[in-house]
Protein backbone atom coordinates (compact mmCIF):
# COMPACT_ATOMS: atom_id res chain seq x y z
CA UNK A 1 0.00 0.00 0.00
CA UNK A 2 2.91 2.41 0.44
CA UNK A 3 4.49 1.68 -2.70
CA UNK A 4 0.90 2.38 -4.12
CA UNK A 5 0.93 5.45 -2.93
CA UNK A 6 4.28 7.11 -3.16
CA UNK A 7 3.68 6.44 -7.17
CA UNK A 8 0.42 8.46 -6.90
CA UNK A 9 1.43 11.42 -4.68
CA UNK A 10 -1.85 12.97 -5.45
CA UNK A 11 -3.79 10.24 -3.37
CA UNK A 12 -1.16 10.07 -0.75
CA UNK A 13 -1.76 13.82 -0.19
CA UNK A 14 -5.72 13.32 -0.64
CA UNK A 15 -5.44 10.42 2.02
CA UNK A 16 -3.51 12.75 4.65
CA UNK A 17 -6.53 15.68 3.91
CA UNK A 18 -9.22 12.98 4.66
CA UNK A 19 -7.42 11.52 8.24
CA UNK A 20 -6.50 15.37 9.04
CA UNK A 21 -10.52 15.92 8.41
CA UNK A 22 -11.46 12.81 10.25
CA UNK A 23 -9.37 14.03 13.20
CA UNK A 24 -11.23 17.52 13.03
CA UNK A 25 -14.48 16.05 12.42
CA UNK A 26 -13.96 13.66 15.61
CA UNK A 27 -12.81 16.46 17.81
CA UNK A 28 -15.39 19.08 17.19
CA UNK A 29 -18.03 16.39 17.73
CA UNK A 30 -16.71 15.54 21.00
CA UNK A 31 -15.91 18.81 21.77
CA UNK A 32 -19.47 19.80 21.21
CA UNK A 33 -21.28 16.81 23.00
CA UNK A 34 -18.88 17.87 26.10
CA UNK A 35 -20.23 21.04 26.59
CA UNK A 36 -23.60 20.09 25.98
CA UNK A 37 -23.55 17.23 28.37
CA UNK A 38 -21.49 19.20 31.09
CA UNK A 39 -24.21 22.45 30.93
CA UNK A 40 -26.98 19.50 31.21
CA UNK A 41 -25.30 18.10 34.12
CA UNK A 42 -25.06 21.47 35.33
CA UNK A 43 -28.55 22.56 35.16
CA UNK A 44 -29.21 19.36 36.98
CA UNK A 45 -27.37 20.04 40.02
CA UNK A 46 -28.51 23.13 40.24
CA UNK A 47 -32.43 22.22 40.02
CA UNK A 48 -31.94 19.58 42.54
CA UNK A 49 -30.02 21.62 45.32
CA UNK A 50 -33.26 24.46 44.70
CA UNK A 51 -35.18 24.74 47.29
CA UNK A 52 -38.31 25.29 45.54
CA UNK A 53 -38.30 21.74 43.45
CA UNK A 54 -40.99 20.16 43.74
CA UNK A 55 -40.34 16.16 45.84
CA UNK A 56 -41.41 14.56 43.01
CA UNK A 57 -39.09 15.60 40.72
CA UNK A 58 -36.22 15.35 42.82
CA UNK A 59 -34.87 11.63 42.34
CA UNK A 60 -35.68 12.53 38.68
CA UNK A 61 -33.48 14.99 38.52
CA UNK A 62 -30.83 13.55 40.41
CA UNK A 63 -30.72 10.45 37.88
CA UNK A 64 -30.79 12.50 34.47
CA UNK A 65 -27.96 14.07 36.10
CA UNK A 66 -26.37 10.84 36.43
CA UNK A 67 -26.72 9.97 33.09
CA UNK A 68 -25.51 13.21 31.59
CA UNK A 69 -22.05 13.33 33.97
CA UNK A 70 -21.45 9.57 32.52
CA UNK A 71 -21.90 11.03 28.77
CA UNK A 72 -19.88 13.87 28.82
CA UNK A 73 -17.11 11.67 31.15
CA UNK A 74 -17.20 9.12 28.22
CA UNK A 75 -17.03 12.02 25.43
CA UNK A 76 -13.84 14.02 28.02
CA UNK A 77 -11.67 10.93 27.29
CA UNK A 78 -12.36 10.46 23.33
CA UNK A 79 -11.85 14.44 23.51
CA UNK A 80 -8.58 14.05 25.50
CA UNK A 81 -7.60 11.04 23.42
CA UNK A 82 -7.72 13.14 20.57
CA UNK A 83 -5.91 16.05 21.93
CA UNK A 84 -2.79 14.14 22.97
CA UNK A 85 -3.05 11.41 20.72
CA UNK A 86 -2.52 8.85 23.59
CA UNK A 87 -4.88 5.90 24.39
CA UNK A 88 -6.80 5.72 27.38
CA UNK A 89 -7.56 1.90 27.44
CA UNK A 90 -8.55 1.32 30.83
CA UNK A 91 -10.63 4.70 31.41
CA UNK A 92 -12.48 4.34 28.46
CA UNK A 93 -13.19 0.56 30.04
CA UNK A 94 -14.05 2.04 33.09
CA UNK A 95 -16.54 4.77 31.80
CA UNK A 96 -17.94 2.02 29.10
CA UNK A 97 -18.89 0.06 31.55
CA UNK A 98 -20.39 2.77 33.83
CA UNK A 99 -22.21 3.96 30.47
CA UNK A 100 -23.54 0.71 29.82
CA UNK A 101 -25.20 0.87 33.21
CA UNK A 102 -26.28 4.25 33.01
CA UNK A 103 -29.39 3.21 31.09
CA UNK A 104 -31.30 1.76 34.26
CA UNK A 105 -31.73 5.75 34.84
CA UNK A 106 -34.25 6.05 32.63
CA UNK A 107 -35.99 3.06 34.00
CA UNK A 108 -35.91 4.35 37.31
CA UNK A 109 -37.01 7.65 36.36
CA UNK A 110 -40.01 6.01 34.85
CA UNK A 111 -41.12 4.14 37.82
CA UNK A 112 -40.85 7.28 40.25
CA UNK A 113 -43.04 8.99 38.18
CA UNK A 114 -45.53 6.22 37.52
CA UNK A 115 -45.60 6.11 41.38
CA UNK A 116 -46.21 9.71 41.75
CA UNK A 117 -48.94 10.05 38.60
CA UNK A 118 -50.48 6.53 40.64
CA UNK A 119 -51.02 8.62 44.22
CA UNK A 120 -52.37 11.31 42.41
CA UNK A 121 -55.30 9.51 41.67
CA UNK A 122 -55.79 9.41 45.14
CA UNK A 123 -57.37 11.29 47.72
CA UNK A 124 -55.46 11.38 50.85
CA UNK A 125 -57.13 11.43 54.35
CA UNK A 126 -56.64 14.97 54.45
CA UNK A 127 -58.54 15.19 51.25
CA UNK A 128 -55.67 16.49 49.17
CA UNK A 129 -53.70 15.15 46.03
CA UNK A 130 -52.02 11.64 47.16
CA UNK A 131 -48.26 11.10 47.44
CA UNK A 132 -46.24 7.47 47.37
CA UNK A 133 -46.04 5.61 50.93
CA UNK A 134 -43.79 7.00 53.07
CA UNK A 135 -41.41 4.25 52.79
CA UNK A 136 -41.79 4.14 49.31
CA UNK A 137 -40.08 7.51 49.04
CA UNK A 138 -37.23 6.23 51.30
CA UNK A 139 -37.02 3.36 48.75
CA UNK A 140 -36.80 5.65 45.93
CA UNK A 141 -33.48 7.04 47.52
CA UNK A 142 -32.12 3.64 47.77
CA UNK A 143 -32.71 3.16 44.61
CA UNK A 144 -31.27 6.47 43.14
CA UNK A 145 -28.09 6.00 45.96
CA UNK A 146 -27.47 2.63 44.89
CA UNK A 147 -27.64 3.24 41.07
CA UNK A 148 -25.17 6.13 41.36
CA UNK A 149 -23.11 3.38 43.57
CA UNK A 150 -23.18 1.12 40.50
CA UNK A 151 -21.90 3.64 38.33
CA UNK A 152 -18.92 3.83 40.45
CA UNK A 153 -18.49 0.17 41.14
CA UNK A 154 -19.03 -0.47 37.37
CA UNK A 155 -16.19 2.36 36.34
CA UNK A 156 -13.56 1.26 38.61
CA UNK A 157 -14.34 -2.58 38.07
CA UNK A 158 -12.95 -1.65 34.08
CA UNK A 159 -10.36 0.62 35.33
CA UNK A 160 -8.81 -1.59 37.76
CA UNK A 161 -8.97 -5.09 35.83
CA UNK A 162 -10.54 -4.27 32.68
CA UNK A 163 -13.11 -5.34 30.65
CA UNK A 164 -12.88 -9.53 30.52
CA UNK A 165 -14.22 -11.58 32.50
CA UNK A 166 -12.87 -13.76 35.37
CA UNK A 167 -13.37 -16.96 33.08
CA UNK A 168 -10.41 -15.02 30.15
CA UNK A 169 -7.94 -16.09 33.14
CA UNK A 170 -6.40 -19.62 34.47
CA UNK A 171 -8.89 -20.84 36.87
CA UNK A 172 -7.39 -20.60 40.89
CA UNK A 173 -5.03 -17.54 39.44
CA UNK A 174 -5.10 -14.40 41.20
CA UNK A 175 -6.05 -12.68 38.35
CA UNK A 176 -9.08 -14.57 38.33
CA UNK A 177 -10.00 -14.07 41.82
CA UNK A 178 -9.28 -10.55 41.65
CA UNK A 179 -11.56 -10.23 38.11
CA UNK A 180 -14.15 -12.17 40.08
CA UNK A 181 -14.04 -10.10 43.05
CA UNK A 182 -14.60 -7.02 41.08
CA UNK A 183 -17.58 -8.55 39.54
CA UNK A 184 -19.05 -9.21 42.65
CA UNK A 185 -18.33 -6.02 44.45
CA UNK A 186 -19.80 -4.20 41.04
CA UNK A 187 -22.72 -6.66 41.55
CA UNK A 188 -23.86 -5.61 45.24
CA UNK A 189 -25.46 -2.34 44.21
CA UNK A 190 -27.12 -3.43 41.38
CA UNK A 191 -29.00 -6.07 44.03
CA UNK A 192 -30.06 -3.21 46.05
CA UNK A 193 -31.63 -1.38 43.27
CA UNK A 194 -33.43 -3.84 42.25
CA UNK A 195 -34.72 -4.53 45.40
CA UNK A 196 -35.83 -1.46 46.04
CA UNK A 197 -37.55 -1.40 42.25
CA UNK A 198 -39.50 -4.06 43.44
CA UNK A 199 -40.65 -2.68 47.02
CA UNK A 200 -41.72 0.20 45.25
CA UNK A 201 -43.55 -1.50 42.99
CA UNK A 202 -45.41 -3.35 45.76
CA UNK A 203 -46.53 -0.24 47.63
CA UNK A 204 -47.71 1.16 45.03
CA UNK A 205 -49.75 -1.88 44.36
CA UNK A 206 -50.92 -1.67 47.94
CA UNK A 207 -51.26 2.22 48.02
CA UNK A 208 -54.48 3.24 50.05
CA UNK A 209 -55.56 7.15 50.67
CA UNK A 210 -54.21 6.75 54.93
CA UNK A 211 -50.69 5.47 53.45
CA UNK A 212 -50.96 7.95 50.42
CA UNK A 213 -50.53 11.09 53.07
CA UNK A 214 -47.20 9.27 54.39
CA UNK A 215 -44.17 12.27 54.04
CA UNK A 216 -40.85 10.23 53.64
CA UNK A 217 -38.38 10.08 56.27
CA UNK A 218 -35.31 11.10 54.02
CA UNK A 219 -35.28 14.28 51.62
CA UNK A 220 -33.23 14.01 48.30
């Protein structure tokens, strides 16, 4: 291929203007998802530390928020990549991994707000607009707490051992272990989300207008 093209210096030049292109192309792209993602994430912390947000939006949010600090993480290390033309195996396992469990947030997101529209159907005993259980609100912070726990587990699972699996490695070796470990660990939080998913679930099944007047015991 490089004899090929030092006897057509017209294409070699043409090839070098295309990768110099592709190389601009790639960096304004990330360049621009990075901002957008980081004044997103942004505008969700500042929503959720106002005072005046409503409860019910809250956890919501908190986990679009999530989500968006994931994206433009993922998008900071393509951009940086491309700046010092360096790789960046392991972060980019780290984040991928974190990014691949960042969709649950829009599951979540969906449930607390299923809950919410559910209780409003409701009457309370004070006769005003119903709100989820008590404890169902509590349960809605484990969840959101234990997702943004996952993230972390998940990112430094692929930063610390990477992105196989504890079966790529001699069985008994301490690599194995190790990868296995980190599996595990990554696992734990992910158990307690979906635990709480389901409690949630079942008080809102269960919802009556007494336990539809419930305040939570925890604020987000």
């Amino acid at each position: 291929m490089a004899t090929v093209l030092a006897m057509m210096p017209h294409a070699k030049a043409r090839t070098l203007a295309q990768n110099n292109a592709v190389i601009v192309s790639d960096f304004l792209r990330a360049a621009s998802v990075v901002t957008l993602y980081l004044s997103l994430s942004g505008l969700g912390l500042r929503m959720w530390m106002s005072l005046g947000l409503p409860q019910l939006t809250r956890p919501i949010v908190l986990l679009v928020t999530y989500f968006f600090l994931v994206e433009a993480f993922y998008f900071v290390t393509i951009l940086m990549e491309t700046l010092l033309e360096r790789k960046f195996s392991r972060t980019l396992d780290g984040i991928s991994l974190a990014r691949r469990q960042s969709m649950h947030s829009h599951i979540l997101a969906a449930l607390f707000l299923t809950s919410w529209l559910k209780a409003r159907t409701l009457l309370n005993s004070s006769g005003h607009l119903g709100s989820p259980p008590g404890f169902v609100q509590d349960y809605m912070l484990v969840a959101t707490a234990s997702f943004a726990a996952m993230l972390l587990a998940n990112f430094a699972r692929g930063l610390f051992t990477g992105p196989s699996s504890f079966t790529d490695f001699p069985a008994g070796s301490m690599r194995a272990k190790n990868k296995a470990l980190a599996m595990l660990v990554s696992f734990v939080p992910g158990v307690v989300m979906y635990t709480s998913c389901a409690v949630i679930i079942l008080g809102m099944l269960k919802i009556t207008p007494a336990s539809a007047a419930q305040a939570g015991h925890h604020v987000m």
